[in-house]
C-alpha atoms as a PDB file:
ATOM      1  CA  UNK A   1     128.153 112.188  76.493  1.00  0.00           C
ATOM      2  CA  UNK A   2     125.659 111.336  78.798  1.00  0.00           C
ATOM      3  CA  UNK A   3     127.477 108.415  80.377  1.00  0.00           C
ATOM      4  CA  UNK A   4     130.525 110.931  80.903  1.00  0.00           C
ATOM      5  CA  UNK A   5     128.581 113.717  82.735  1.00  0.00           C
ATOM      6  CA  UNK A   6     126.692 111.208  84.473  1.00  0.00           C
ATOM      7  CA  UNK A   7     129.961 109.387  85.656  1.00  0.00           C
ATOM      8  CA  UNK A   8     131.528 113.190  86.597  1.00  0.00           C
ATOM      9  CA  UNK A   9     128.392 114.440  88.009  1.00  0.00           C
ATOM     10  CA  UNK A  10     128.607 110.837  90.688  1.00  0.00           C
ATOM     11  CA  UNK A  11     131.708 111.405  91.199  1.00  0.00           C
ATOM     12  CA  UNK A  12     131.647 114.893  92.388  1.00  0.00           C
ATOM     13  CA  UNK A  13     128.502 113.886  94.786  1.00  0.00           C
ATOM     14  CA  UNK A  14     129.988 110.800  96.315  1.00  0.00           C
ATOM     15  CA  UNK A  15     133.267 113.402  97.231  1.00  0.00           C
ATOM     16  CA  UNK A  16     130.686 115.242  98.777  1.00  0.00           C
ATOM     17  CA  UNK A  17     128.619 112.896 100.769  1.00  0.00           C
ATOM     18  CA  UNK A  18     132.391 111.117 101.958  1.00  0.00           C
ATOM     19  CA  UNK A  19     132.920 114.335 103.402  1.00  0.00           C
ATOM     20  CA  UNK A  20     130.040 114.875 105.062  1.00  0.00           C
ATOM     21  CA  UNK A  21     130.633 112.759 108.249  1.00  0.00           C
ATOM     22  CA  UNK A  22     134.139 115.433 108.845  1.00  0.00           C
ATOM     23  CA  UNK A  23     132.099 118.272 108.699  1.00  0.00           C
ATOM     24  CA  UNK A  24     129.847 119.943 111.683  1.00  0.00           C
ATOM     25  CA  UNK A  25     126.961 122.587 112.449  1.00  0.00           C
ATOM     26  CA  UNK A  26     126.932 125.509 109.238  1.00  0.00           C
ATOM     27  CA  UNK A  27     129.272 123.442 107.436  1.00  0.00           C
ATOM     28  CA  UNK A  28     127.463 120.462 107.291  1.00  0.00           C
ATOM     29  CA  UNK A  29     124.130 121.956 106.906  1.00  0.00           C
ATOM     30  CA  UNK A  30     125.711 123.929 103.527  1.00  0.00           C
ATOM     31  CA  UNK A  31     127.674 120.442 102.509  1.00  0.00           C
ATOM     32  CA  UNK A  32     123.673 118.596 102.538  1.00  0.00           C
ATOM     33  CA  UNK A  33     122.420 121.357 100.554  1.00  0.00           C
ATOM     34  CA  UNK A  34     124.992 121.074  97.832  1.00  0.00           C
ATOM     35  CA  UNK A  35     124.754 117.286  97.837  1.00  0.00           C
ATOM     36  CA  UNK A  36     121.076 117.505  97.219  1.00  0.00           C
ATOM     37  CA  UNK A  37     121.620 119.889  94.322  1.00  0.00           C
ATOM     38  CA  UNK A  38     124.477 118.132  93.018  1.00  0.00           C
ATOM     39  CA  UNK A  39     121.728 114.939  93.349  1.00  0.00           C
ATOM     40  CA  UNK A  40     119.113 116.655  91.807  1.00  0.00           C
ATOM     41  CA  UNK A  41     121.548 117.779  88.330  1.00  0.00           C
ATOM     42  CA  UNK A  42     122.415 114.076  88.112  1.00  0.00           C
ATOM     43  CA  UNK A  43     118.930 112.660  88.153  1.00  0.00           C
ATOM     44  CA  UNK A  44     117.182 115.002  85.898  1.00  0.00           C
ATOM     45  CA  UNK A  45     120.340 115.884  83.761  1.00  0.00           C
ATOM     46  CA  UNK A  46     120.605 112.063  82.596  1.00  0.00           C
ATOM     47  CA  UNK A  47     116.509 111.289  82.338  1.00  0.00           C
ATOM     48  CA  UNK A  48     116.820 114.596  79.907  1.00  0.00           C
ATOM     49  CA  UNK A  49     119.693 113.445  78.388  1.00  0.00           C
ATOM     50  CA  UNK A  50     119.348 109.552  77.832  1.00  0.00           C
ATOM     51  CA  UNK A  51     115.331 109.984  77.223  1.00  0.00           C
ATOM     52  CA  UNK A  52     114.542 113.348  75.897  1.00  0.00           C
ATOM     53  CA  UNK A  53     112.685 116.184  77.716  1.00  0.00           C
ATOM     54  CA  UNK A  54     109.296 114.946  77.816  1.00  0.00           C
ATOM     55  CA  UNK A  55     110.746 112.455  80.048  1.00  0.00           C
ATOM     56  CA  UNK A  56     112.852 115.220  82.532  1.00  0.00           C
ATOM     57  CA  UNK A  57     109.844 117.322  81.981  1.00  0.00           C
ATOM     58  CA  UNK A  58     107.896 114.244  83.824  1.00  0.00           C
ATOM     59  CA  UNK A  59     110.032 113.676  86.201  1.00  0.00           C
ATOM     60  CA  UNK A  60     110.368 117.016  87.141  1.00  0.00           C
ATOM     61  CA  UNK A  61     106.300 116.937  87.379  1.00  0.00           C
ATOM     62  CA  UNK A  62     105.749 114.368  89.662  1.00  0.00           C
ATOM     63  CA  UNK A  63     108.900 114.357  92.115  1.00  0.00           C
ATOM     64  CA  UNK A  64     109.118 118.185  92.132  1.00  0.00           C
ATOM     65  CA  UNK A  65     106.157 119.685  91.684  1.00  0.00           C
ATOM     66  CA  UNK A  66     104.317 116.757  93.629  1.00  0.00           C
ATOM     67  CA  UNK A  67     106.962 116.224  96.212  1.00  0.00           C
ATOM     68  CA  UNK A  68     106.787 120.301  97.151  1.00  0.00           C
ATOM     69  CA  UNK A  69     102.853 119.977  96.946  1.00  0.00           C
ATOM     70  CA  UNK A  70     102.980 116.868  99.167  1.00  0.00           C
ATOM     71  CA  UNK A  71     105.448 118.373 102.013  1.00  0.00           C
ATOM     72  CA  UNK A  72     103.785 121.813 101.653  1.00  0.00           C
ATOM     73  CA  UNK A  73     100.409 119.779 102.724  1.00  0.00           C
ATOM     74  CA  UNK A  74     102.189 117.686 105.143  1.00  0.00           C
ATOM     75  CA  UNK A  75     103.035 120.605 107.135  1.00  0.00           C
ATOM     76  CA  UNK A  76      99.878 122.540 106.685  1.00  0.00           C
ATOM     77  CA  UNK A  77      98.104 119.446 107.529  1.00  0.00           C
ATOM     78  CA  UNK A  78      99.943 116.827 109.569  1.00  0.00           C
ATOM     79  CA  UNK A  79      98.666 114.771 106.620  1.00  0.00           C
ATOM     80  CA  UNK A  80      99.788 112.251 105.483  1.00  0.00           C
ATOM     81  CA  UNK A  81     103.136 112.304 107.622  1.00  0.00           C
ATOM     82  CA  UNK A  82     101.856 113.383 110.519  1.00  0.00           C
ATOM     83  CA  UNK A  83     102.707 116.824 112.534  1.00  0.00           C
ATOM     84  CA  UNK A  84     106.050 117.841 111.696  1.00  0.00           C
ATOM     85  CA  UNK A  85     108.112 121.070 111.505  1.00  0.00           C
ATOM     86  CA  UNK A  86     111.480 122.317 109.253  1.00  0.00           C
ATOM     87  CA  UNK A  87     114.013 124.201 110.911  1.00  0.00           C
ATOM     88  CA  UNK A  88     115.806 127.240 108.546  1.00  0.00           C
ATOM     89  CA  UNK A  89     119.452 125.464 108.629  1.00  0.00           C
ATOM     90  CA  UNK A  90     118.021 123.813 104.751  1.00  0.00           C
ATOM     91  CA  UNK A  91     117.972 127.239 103.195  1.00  0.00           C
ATOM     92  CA  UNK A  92     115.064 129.197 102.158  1.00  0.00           C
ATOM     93  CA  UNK A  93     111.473 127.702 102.614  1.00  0.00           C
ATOM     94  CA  UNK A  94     108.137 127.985 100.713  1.00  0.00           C
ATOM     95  CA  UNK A  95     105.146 127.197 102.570  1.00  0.00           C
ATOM     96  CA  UNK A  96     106.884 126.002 105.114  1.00  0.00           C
ATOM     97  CA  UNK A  97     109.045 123.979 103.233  1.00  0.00           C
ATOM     98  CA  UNK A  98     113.107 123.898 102.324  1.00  0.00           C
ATOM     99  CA  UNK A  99     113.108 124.479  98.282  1.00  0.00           C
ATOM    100  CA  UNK A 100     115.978 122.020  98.646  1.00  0.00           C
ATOM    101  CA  UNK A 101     113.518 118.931  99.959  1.00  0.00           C
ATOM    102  CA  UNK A 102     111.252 118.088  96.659  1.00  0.00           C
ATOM    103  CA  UNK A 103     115.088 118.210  95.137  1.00  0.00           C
ATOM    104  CA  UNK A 104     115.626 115.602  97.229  1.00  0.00           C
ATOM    105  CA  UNK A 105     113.207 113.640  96.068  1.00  0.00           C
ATOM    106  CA  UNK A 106     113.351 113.584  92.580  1.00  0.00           C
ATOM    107  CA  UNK A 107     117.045 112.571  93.057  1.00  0.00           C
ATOM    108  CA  UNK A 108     116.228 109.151  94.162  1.00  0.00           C
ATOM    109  CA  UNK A 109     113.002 108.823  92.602  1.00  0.00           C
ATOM    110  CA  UNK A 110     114.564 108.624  89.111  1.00  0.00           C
ATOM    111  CA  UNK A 111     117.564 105.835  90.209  1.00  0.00           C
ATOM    112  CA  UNK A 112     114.656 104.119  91.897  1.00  0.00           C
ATOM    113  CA  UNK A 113     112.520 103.642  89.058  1.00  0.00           C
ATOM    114  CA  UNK A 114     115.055 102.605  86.667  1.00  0.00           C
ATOM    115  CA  UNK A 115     116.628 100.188  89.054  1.00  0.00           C
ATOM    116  CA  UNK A 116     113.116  98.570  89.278  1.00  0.00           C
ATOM    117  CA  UNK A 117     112.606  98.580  85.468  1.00  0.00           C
ATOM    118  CA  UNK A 118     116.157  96.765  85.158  1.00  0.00           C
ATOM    119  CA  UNK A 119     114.565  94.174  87.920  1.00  0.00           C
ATOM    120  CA  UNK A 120     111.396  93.731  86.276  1.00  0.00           C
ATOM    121  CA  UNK A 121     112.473  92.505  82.641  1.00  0.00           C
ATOM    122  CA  UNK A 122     113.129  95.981  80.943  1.00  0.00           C
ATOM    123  CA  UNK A 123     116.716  95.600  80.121  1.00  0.00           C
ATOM    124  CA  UNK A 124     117.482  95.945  76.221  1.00  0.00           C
ATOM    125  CA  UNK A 125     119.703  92.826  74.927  1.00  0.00           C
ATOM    126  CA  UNK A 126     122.988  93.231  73.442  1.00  0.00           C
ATOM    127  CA  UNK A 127     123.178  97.235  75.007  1.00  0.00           C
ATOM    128  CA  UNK A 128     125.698  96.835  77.410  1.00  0.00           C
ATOM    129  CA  UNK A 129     123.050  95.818  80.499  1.00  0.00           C
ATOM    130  CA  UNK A 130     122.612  92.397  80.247  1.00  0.00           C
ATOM    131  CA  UNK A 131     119.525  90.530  79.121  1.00  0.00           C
ATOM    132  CA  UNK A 132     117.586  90.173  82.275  1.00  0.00           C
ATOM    133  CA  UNK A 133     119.492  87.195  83.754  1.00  0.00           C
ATOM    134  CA  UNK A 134     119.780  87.236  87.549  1.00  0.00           C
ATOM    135  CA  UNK A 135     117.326  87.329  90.749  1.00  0.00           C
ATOM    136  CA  UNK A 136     114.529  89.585  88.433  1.00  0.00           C
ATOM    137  CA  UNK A 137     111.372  90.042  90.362  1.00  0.00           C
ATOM    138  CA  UNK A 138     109.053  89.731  87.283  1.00  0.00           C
ATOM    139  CA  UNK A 139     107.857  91.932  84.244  1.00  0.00           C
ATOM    140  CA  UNK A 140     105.069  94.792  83.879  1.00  0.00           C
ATOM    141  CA  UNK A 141     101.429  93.688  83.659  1.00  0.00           C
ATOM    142  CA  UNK A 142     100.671  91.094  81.391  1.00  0.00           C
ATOM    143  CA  UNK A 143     104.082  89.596  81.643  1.00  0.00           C
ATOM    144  CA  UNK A 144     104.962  92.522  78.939  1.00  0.00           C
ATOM    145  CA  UNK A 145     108.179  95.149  80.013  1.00  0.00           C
ATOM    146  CA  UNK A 146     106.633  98.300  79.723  1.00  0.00           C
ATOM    147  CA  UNK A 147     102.828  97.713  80.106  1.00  0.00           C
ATOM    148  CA  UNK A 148     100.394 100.279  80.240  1.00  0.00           C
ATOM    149  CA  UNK A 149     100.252  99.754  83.910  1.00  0.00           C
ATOM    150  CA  UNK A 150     102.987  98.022  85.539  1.00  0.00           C
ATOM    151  CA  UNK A 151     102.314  97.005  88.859  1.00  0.00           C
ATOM    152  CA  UNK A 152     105.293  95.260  89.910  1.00  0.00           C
ATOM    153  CA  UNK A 153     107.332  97.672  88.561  1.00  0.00           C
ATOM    154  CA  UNK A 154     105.884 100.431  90.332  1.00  0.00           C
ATOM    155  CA  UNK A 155     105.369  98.351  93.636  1.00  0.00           C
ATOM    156  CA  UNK A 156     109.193  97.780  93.597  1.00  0.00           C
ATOM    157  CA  UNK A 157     110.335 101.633  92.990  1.00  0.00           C
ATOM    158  CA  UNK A 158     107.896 102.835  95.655  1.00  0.00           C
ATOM    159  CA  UNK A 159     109.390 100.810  97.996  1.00  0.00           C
ATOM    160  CA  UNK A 160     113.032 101.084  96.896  1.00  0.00           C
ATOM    161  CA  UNK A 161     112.265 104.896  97.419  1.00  0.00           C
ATOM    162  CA  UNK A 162     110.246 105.038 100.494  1.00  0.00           C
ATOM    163  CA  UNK A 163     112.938 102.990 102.451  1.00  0.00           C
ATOM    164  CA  UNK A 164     115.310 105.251 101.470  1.00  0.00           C
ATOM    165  CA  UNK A 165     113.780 107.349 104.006  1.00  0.00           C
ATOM    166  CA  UNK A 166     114.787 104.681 106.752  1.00  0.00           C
ATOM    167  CA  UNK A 167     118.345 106.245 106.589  1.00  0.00           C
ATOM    168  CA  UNK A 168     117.690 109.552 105.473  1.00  0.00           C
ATOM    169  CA  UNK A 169     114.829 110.657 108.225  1.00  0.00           C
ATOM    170  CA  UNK A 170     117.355 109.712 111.227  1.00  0.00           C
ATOM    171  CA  UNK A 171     120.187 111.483 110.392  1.00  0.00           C
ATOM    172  CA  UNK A 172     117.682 114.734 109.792  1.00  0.00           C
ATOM    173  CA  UNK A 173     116.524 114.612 112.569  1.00  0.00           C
ATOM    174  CA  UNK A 174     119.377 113.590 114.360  1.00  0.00           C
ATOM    175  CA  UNK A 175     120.769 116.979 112.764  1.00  0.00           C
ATOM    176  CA  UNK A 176     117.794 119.233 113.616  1.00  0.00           C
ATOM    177  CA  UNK A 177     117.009 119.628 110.321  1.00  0.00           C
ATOM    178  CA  UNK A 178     113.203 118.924 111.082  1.00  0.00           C
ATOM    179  CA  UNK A 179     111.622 118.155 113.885  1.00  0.00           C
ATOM    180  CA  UNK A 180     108.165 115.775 114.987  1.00  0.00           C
ATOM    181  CA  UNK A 181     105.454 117.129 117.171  1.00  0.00           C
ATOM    182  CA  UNK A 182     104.067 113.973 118.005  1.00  0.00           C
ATOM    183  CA  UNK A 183     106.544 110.779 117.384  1.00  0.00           C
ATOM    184  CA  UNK A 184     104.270 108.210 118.650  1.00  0.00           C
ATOM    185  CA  UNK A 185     103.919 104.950 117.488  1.00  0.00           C
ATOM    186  CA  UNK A 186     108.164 104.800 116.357  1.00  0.00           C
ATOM    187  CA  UNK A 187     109.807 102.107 114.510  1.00  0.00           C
ATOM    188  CA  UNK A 188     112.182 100.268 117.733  1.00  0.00           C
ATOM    189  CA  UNK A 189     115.628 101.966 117.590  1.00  0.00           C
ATOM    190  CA  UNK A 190     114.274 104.910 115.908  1.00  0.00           C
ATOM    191  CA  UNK A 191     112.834 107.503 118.456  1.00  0.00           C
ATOM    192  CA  UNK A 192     111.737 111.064 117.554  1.00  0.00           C
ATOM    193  CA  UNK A 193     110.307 109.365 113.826  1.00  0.00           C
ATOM    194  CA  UNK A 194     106.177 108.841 113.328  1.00  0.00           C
ATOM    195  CA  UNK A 195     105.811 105.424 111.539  1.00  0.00           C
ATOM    196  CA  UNK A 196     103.350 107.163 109.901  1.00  0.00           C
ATOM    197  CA  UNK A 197     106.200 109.822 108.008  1.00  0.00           C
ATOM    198  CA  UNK A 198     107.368 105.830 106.437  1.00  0.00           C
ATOM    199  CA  UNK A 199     103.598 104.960 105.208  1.00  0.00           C
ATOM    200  CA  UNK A 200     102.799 108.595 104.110  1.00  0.00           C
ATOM    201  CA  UNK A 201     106.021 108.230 102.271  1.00  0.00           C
ATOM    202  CA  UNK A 202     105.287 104.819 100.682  1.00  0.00           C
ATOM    203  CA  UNK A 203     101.221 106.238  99.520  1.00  0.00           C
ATOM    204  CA  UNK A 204     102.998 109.599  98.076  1.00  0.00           C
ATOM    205  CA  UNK A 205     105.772 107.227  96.535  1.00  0.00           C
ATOM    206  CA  UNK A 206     103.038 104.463  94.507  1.00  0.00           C
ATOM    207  CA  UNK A 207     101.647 107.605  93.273  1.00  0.00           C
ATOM    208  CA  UNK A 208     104.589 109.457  92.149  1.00  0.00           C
ATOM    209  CA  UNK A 209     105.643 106.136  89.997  1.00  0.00           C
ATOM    210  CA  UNK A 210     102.123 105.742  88.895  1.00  0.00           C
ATOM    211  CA  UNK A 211     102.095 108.957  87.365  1.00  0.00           C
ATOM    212  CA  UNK A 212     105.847 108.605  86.148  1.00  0.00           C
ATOM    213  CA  UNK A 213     105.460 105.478  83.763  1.00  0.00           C
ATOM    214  CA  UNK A 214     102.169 107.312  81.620  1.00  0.00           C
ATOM    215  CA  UNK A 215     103.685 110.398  81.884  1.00  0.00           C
ATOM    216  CA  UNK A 216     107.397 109.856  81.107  1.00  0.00           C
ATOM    217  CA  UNK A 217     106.192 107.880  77.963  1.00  0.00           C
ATOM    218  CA  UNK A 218     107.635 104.902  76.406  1.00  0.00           C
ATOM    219  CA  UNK A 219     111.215 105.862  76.792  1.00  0.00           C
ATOM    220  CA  UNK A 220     111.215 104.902  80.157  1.00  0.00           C
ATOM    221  CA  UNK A 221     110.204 101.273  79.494  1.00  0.00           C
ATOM    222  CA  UNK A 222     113.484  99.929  79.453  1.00  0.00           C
ATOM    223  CA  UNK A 223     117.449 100.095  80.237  1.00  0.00           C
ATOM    224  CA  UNK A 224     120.845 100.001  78.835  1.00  0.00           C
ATOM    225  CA  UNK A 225     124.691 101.246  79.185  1.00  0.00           C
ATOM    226  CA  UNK A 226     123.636 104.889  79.728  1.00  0.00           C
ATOM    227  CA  UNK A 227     121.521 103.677  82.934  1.00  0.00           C
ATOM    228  CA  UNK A 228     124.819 102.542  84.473  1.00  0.00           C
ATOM    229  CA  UNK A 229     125.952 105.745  86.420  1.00  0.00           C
ATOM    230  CA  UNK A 230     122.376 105.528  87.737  1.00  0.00           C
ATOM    231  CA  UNK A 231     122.605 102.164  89.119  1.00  0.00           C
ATOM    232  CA  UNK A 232     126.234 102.861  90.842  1.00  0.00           C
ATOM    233  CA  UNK A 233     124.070 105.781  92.306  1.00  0.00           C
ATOM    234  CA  UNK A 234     121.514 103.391  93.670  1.00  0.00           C
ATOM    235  CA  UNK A 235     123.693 100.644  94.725  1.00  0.00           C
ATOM    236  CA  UNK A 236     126.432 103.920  96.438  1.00  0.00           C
ATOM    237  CA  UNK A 237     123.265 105.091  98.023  1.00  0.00           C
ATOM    238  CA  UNK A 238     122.791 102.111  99.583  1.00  0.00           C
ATOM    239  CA  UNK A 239     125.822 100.977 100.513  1.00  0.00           C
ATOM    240  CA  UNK A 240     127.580 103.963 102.094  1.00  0.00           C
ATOM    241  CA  UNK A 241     124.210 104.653 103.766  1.00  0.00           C
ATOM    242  CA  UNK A 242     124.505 101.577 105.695  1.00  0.00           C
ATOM    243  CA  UNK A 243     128.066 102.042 106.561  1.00  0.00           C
ATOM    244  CA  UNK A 244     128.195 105.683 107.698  1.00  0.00           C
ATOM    245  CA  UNK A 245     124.795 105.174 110.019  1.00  0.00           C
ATOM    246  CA  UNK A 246     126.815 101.921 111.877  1.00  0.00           C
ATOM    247  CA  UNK A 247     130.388 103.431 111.844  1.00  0.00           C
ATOM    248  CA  UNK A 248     130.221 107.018 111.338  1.00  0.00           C
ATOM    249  CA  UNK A 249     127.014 108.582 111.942  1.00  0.00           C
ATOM    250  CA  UNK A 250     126.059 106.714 115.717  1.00  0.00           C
ATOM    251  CA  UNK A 251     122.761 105.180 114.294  1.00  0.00           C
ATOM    252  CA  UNK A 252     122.772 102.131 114.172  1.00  0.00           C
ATOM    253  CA  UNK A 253     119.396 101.139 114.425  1.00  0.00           C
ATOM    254  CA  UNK A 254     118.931 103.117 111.170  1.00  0.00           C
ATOM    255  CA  UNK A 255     121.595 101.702 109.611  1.00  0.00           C
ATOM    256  CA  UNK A 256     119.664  98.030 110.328  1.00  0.00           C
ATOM    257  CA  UNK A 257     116.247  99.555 109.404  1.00  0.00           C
ATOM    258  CA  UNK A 258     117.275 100.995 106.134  1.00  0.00           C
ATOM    259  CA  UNK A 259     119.952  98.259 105.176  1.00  0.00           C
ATOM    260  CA  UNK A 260     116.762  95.739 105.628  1.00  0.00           C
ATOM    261  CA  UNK A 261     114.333  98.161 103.613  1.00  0.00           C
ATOM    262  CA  UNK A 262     116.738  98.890 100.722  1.00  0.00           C
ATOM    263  CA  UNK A 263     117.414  95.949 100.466  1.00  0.00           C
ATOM    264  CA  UNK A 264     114.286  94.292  98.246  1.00  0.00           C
ATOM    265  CA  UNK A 265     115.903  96.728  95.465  1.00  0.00           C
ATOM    266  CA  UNK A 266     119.456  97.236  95.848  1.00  0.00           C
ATOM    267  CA  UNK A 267     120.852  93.835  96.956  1.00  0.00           C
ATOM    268  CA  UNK A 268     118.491  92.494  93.754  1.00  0.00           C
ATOM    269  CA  UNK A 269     120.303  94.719  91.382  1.00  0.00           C
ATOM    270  CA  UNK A 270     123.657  94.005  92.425  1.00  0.00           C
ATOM    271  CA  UNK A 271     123.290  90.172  91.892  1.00  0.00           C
ATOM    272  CA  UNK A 272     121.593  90.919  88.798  1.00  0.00           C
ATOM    273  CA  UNK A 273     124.004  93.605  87.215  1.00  0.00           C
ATOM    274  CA  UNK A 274     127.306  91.221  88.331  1.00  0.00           C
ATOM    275  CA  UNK A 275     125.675  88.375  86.621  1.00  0.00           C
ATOM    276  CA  UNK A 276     124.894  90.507  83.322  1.00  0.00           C
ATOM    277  CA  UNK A 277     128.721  91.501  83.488  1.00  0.00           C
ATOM    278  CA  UNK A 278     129.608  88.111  84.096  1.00  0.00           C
ATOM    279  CA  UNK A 279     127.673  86.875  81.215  1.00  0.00           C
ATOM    280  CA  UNK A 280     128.791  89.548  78.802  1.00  0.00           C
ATOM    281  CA  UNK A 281     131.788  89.307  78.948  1.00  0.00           C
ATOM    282  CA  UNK A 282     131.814  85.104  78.388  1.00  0.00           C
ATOM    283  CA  UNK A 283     129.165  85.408  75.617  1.00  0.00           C
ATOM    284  CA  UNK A 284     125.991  83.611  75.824  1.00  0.00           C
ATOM    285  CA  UNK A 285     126.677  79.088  76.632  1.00  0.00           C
ATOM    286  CA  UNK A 286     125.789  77.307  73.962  1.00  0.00           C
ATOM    287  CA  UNK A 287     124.448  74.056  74.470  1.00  0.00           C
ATOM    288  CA  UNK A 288     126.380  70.413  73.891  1.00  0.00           C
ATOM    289  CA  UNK A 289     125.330  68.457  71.394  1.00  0.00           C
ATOM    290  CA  UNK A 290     125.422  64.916  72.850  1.00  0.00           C
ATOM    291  CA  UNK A 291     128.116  62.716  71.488  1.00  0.00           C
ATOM    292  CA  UNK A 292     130.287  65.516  69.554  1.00  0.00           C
ATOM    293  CA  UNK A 293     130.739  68.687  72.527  1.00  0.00           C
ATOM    294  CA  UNK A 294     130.267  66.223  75.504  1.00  0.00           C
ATOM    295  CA  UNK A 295     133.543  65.099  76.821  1.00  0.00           C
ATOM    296  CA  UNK A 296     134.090  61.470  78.369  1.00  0.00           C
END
């Protein structure tokens, strides 16, 4: 079941986000709510269905909660993204802020952690992911998946979800969706964008995944088959990203910033995930014995 809502649930939001690029002003601005809220059911709907609610419950907790309390001091504050203000084409605000951005969030946050546990050794042999072959980028602390604090892990899904925002604060702004007070320093290419909105992202994201791993409990240690819709959402996300910034969107220098950030996860997992196929379905080499499987 979960696999099969997960699968329907993608499929629905990747109709949406295709026709995103055909649509203009209201339309478009309605079309990026529902895609966030069709994001947001995917994300929480399969951590509470493949790993229970204290694990949805978490999520919820840290990505929500945190991500509303975290834009909600941003624009208070100016900290830690710098001076920024929403416009009201995102639907109703709180504090300043579009109930629809913390949403945002926690749909990538969850795809982003369990694309970095699959990286860092936590795939479950003989459930349909693989066993860990491929380009992984090493296991929790102490070399054990699922340590009681895994840096690498959460190193690589703080960064997997921080450069998300290398696509997705261009095309908001190019929108009008929110605008910068001050812009100043900006990555080259990418006027009108603070690189301090990309660091205060990549502090509030370290934390988020900090709190995640203690809080989600032990469920969320490791992958298998039911992670699968989640990875096509990470891998999607990154993919059509790139491609509708260069072709459709007119950013291109977003499309090179985020295609280079995403990158350290996504391309990663793809190599890894092919190679798990590829080795499932041959079965695992056993070695020749010299002088009876060694041909002449």
């Amino acid at each position: 079941m979960t696999r099969r809502l997960s699968w329907a649930l993608l499929a629905v939001l990747v109709l949406a986000q295709i026709c995103y690029p055909l649509t203009t002003g209201e339309t478009r601005a309605r079309l990026t709510v529902a895609t966030v809220v069709l994001g947001y059911l995917l994300s929480v709907g399969h951590a509470l269905l493949s790993r229970g609610p204290r694990t949805a419950a978490a999520l919820v907790a840290v990505a929500t909660v945190g991500g509303f309390a975290i834009e909600a001091l941003g624009v208070a504050t100016g900290f830690p993204f710098g001076s920024y203000d929403y416009s009201g084409e995102l639907g109703p605000k709180l504090a300043g802020v579009p109930l629809i951005i913390p949403l945002a969030w926690t749909w990538m946050a969850w795809p982003a952690w369990l694309a970095a546990t699959r990286l860092t050794g936590g795939a479950t042999p003989g459930s349909g992911a693989g066993t860990g072959s491929g380009p992984g980028i090493g296991g929790d602390a102490g070399g054990r998946p699922g340590g009681r604090f895994p840096v690498r892990r959460i190193a690589l899904a703080a960064v997997g979800l921080a450069a998300w925002d290398l696509f997705l604060d261009p095309q908001m702004v190019a929108e009008g969706y929110w605008v910068w007070r001050d812009a100043t320093p900006a990555l080259p290419g990418l006027p009108g964008i603070p690189v301090s909105n990309y660091l205060g992202w990549l502090l509030f994201a370290v934390l988020m995944m900090s709190a995640l791993r203690p809080l989600a409990g032990p469920a969320v240690v490791t992958t298998d088959g039911r992670d699968d819709p989640m990875f096509a959402l990470w891998l999607w996300t990154y993919f059509s990203s790139v491609l509708a910034h260069a072709v459709f969107l007119d950013l291109p220098a977003s499309a090179l910033w985020g295609a280079a950030g995403m990158s350290v996860a996504a391309v990663p997992l793809a190599v890894t995930l092919v190679r798990s196929r590829r080795d499932d379905r041959h079965g695992p080499r056993q070695p020749q014995r010299p002088g009876v499987d060694a041909t002449a």
